[in-house]
Protein backbone atom coordinates (compact mmCIF):
# COMPACT_ATOMS: atom_id res chain seq x y z
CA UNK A 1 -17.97 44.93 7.98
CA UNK A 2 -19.31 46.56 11.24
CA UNK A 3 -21.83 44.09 12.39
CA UNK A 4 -22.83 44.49 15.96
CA UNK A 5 -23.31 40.65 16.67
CA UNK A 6 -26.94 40.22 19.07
CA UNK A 7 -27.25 36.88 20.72
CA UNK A 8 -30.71 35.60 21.36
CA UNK A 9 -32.97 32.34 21.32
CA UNK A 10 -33.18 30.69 25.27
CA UNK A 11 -29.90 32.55 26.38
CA UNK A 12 -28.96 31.24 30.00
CA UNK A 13 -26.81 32.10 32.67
CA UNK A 14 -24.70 28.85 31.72
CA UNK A 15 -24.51 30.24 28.18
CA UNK A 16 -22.98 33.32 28.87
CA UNK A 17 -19.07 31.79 29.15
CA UNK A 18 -19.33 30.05 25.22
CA UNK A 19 -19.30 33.71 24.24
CA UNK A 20 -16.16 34.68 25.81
CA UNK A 21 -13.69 36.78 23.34
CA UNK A 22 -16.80 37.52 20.78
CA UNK A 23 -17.80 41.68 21.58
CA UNK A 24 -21.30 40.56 21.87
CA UNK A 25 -23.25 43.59 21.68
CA UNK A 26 -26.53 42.81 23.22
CA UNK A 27 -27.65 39.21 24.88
CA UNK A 28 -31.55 38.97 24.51
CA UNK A 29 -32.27 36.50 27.65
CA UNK A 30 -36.44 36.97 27.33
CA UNK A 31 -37.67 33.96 28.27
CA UNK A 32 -35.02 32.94 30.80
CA UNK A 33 -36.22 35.81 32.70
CA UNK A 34 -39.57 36.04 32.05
CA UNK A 35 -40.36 32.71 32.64
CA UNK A 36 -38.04 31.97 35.63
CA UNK A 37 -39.51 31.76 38.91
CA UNK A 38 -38.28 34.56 40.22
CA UNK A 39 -37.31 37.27 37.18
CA UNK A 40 -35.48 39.96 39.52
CA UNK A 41 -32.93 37.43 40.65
CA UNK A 42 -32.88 35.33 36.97
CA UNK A 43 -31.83 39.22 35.52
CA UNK A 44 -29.32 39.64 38.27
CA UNK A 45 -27.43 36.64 37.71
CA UNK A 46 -27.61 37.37 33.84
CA UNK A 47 -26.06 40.48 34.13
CA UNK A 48 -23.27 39.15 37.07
CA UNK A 49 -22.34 36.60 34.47
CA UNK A 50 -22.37 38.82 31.39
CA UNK A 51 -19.86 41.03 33.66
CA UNK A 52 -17.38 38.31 34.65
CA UNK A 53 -16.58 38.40 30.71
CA UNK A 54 -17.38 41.89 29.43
């Protein structure tokens, strides 16, 4: 049908792995970020995990 799937709505790090298989196109991780004590190293991980599957 040529959906691009987005996931979003308190996306963690630990969350990352249900999506394995799926082509996720974008992971929208706001708030985990945002509201993490420290947002440079809250994106890193993110994006480490999102790259052990993708």
């Amino acid at each position: 049908m040529g959906f691009k799937v987005t996931v979003t709505g308190g996306v963690t790090k630990e969350d990352i792995k249900l999506f394995k298989g799926i082509p996720i196109y974008i992971f929208i991780a706001g708030r985990t970020i945002y509201g993490a004590e420290n947002p440079e190293l809250a994106a890193k991980e993110l994006k480490d995990e999102i790259n052990k599957y993708w």
